[in-house]
C-alpha atoms as a PDB file:
ATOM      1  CA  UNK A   1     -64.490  53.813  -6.246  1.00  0.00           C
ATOM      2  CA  UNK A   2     -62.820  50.951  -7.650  1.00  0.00           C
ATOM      3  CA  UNK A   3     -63.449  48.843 -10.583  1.00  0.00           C
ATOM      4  CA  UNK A   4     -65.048  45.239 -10.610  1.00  0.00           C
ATOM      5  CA  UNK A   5     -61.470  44.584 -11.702  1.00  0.00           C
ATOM      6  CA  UNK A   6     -59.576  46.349  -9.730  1.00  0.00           C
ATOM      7  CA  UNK A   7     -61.576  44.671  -7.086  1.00  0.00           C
ATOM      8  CA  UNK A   8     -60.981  41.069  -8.673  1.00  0.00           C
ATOM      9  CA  UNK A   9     -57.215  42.130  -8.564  1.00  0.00           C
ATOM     10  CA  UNK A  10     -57.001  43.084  -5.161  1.00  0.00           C
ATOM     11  CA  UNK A  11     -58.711  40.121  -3.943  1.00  0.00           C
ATOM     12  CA  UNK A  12     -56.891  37.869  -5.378  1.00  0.00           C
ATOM     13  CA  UNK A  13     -53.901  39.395  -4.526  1.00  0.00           C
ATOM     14  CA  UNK A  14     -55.013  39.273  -0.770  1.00  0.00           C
ATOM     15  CA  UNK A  15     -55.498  35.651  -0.904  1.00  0.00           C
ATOM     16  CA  UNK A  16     -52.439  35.155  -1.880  1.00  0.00           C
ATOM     17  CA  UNK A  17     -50.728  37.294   0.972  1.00  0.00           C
ATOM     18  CA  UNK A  18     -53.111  35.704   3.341  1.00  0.00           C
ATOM     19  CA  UNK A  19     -52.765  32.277   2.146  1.00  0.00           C
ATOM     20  CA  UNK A  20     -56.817  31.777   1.871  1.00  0.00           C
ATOM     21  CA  UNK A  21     -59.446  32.792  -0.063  1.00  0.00           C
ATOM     22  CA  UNK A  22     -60.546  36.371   0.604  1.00  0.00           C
ATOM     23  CA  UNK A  23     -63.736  37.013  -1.824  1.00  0.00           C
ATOM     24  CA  UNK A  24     -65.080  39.978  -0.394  1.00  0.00           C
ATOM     25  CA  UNK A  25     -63.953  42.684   2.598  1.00  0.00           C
ATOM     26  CA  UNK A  26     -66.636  41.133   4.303  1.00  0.00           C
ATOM     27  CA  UNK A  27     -64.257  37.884   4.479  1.00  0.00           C
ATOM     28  CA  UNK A  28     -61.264  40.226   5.528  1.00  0.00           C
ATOM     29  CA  UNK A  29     -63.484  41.598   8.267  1.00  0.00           C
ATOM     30  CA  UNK A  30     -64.226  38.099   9.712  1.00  0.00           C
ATOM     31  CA  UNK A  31     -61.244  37.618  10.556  1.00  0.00           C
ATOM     32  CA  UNK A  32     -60.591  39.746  13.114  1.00  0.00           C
ATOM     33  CA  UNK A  33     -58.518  42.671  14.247  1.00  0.00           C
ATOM     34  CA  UNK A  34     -55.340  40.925  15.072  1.00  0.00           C
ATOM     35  CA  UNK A  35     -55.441  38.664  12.030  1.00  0.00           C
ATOM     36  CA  UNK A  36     -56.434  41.585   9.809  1.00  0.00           C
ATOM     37  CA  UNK A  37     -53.386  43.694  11.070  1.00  0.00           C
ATOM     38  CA  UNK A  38     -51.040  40.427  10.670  1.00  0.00           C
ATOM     39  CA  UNK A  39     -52.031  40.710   7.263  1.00  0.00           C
ATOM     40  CA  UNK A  40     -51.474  44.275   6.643  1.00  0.00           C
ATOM     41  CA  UNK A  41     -47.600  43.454   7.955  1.00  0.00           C
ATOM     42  CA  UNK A  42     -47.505  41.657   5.072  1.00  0.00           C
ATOM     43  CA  UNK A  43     -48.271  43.958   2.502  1.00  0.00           C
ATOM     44  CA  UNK A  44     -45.934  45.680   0.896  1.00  0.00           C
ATOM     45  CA  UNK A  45     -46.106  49.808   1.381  1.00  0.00           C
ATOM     46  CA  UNK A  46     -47.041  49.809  -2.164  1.00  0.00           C
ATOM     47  CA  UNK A  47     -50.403  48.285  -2.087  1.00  0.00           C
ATOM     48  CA  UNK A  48     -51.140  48.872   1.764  1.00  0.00           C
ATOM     49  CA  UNK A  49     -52.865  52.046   0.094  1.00  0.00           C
ATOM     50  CA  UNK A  50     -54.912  50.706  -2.411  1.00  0.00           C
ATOM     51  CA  UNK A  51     -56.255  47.736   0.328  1.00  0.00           C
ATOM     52  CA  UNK A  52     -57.335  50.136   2.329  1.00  0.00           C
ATOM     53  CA  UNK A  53     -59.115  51.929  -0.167  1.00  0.00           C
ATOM     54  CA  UNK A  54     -61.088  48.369  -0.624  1.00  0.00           C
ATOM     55  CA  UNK A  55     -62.455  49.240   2.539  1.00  0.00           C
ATOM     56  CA  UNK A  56     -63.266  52.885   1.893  1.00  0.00           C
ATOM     57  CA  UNK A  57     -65.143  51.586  -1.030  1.00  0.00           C
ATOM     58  CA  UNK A  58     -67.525  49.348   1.307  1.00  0.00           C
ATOM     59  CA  UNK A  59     -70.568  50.252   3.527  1.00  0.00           C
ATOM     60  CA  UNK A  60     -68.429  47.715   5.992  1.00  0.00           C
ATOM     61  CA  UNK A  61     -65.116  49.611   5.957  1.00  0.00           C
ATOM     62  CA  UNK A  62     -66.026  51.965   8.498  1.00  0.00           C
ATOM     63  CA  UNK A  63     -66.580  48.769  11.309  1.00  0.00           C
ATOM     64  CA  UNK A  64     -63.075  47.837   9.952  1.00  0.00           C
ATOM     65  CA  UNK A  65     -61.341  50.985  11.086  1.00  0.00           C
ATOM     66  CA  UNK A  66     -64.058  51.490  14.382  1.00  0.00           C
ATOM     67  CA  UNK A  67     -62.553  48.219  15.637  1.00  0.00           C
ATOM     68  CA  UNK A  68     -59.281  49.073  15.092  1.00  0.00           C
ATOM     69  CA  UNK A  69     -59.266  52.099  17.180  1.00  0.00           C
ATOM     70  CA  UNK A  70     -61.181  50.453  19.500  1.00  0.00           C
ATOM     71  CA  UNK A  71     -62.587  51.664  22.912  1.00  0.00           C
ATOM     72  CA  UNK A  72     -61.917  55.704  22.275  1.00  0.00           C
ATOM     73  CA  UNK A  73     -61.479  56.057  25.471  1.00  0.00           C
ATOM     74  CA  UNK A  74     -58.753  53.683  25.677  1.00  0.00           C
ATOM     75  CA  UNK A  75     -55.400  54.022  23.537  1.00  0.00           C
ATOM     76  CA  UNK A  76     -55.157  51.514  20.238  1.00  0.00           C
ATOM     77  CA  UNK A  77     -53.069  48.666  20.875  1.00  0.00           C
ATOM     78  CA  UNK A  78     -49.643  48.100  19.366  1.00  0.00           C
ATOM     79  CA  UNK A  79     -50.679  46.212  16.029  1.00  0.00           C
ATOM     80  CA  UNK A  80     -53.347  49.064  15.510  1.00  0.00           C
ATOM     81  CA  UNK A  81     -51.040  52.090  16.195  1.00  0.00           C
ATOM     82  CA  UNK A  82     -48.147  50.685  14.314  1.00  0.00           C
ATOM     83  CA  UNK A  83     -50.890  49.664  11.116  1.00  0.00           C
ATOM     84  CA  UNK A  84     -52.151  53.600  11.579  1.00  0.00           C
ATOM     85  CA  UNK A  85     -48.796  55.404  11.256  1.00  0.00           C
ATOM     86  CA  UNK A  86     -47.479  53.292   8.802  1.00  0.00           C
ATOM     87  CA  UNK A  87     -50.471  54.120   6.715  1.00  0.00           C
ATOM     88  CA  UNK A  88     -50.600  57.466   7.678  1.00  0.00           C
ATOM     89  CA  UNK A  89     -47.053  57.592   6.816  1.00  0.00           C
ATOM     90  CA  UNK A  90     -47.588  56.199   3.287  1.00  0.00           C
ATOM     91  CA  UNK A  91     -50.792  58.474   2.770  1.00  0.00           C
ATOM     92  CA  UNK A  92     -48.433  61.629   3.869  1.00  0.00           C
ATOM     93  CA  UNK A  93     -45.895  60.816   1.308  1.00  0.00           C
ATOM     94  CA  UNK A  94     -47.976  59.378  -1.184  1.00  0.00           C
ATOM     95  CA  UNK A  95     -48.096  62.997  -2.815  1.00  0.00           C
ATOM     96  CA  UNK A  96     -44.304  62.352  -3.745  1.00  0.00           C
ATOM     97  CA  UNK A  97     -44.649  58.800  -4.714  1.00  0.00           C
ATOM     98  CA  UNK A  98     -47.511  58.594  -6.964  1.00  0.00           C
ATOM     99  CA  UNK A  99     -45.263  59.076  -9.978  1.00  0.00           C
ATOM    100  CA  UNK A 100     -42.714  56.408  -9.638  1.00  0.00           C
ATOM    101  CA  UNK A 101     -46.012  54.138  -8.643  1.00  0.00           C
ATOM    102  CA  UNK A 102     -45.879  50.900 -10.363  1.00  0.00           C
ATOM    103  CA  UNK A 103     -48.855  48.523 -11.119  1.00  0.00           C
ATOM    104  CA  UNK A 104     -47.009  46.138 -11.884  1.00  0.00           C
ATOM    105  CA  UNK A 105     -45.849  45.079  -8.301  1.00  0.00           C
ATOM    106  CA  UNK A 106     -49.419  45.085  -7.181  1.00  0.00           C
ATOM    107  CA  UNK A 107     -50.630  43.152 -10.066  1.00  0.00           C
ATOM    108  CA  UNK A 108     -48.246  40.864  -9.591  1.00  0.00           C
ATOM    109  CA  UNK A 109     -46.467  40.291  -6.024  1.00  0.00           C
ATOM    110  CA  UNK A 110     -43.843  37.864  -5.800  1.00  0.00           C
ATOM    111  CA  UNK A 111     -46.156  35.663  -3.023  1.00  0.00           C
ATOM    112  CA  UNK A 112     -48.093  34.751  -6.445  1.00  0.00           C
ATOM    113  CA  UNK A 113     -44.980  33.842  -8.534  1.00  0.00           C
ATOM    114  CA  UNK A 114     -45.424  29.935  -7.419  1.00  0.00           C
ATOM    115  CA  UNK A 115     -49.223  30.578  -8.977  1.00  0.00           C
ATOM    116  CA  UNK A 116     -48.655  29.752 -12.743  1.00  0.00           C
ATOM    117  CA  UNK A 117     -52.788  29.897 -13.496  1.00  0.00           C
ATOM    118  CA  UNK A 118     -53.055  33.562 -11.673  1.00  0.00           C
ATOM    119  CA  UNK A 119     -49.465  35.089 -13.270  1.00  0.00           C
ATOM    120  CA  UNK A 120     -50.640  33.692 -17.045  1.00  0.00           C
ATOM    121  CA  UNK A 121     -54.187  35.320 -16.580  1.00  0.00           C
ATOM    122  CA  UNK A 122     -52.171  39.120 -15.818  1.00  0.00           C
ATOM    123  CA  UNK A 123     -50.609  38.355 -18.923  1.00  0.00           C
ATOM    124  CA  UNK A 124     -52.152  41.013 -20.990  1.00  0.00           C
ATOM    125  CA  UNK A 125     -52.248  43.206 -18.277  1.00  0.00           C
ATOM    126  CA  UNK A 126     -47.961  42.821 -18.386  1.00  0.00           C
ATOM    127  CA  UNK A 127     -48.338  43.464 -21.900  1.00  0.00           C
ATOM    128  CA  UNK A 128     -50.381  47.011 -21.877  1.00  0.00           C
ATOM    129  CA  UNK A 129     -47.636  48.388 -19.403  1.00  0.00           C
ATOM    130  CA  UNK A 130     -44.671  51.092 -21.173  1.00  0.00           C
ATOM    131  CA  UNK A 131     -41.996  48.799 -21.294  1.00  0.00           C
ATOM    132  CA  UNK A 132     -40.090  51.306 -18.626  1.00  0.00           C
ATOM    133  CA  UNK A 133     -42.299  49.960 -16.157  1.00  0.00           C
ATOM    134  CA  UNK A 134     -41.965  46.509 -17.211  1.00  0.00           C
ATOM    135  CA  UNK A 135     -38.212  46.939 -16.982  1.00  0.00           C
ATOM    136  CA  UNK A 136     -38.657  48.263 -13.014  1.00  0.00           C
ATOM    137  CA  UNK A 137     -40.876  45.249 -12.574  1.00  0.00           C
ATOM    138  CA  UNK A 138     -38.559  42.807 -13.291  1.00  0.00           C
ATOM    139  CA  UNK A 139     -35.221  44.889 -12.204  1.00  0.00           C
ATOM    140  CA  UNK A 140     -37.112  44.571  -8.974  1.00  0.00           C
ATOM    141  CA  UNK A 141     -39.303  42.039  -8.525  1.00  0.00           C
ATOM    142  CA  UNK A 142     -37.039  39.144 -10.267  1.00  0.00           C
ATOM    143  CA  UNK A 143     -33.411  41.241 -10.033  1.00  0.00           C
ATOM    144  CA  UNK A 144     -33.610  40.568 -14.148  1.00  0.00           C
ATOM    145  CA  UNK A 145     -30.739  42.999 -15.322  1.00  0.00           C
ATOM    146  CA  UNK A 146     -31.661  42.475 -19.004  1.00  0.00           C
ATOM    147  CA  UNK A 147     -32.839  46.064 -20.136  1.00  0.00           C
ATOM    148  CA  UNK A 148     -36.016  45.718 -22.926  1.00  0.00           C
ATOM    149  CA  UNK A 149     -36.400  48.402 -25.540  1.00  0.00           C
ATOM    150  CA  UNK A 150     -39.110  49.957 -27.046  1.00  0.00           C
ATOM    151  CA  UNK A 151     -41.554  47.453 -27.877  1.00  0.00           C
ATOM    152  CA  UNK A 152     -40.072  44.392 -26.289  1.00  0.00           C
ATOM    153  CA  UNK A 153     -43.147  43.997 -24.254  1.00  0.00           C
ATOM    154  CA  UNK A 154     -43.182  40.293 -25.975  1.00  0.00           C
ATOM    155  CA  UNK A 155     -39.824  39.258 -25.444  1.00  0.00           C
ATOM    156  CA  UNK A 156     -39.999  40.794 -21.193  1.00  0.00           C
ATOM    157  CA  UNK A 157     -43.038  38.492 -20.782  1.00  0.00           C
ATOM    158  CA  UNK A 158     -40.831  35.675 -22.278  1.00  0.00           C
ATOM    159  CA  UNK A 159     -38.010  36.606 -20.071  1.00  0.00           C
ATOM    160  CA  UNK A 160     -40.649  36.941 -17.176  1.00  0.00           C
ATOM    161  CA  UNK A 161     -42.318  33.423 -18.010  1.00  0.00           C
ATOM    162  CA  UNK A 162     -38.872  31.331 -18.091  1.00  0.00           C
ATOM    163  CA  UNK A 163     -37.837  33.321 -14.702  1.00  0.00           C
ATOM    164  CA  UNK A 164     -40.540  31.817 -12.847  1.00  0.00           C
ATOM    165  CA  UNK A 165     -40.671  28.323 -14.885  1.00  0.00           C
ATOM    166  CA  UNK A 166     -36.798  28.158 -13.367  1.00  0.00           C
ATOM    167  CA  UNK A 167     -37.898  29.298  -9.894  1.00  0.00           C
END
């Protein structure tokens, strides 16, 4: 079950992606299947996991995958395969991957960079993070080959901050 924050997070970060406001998976539902799974292209394999588990956490989730299969006795279409064995994909090797998961590039995608208000409101969400993961965040997110130490959560949010105030 996720967190009224989590939730808040995830939203947010879907309106982003989508380019409108999504406040609810109610709003993600009415859009449609072929807008939905347009949207899912977007998402990065990283957080394709933790959307859909928006949807697991809703009574509504279930219509979302229902019309994605579609007719059973007809195959999915192209969109809806592709969406299910990419996820199915990610889900297989998520076992592996859950270690070297970081929240930072969900927290944070690069569509929101341009977003000044939404990045400055993650701020002490940046800071809480080991500064390992900070330094994988920006090594890969902003190709920042500065290297913070122990600590030096401060001065990576600095560094962060005047990246995208020069973007």
């Amino acid at each position: 079950m996720l967190s009224d924050d989590d939730l808040k997070v995830i939203l947010s970060y879907l309106s982003a992606v989508a380019g409108k406001t999504v406040r609810s998976a109610d709003d993600l539902l009415a859009m449609g299947t072929e807008p939905f799974l347009d949207l899912t292209e977007k998402i990065p394999d990283e957080a394709l996991p933790i959307v859909v588990s928006l949807f697991k956490s809703t009574l509504h989730g279930r219509e979302l995958f229902i019309k994605l299969t579609g007719d059973p006795d007809e195959p999915p279409g192209k969109k809806a395969a592709a969406f299910f064995k990419r996820y199915s994909n990610l889900v297989l090797a998520q076992e592996d991957t859950t270690a070297n998961f970081n929240p930072l590039l969900l927290y944070l995608p690069p569509e929101s960079f341009d977003d000044l208000a939404f990045i400055q409101s993650r701020q002490s969400f940046f800071l809480r993070q080991t500064v390992d993961t900070i330094n994988e965040f920006l090594k890969t997110a902003c190709r920042c080959t500065d290297i913070f130490g122990p600590g030096q959560q401060e001065e990576a949010w600095i560094w962060y901050w005047n990246y995208l105030l020069r973007r």
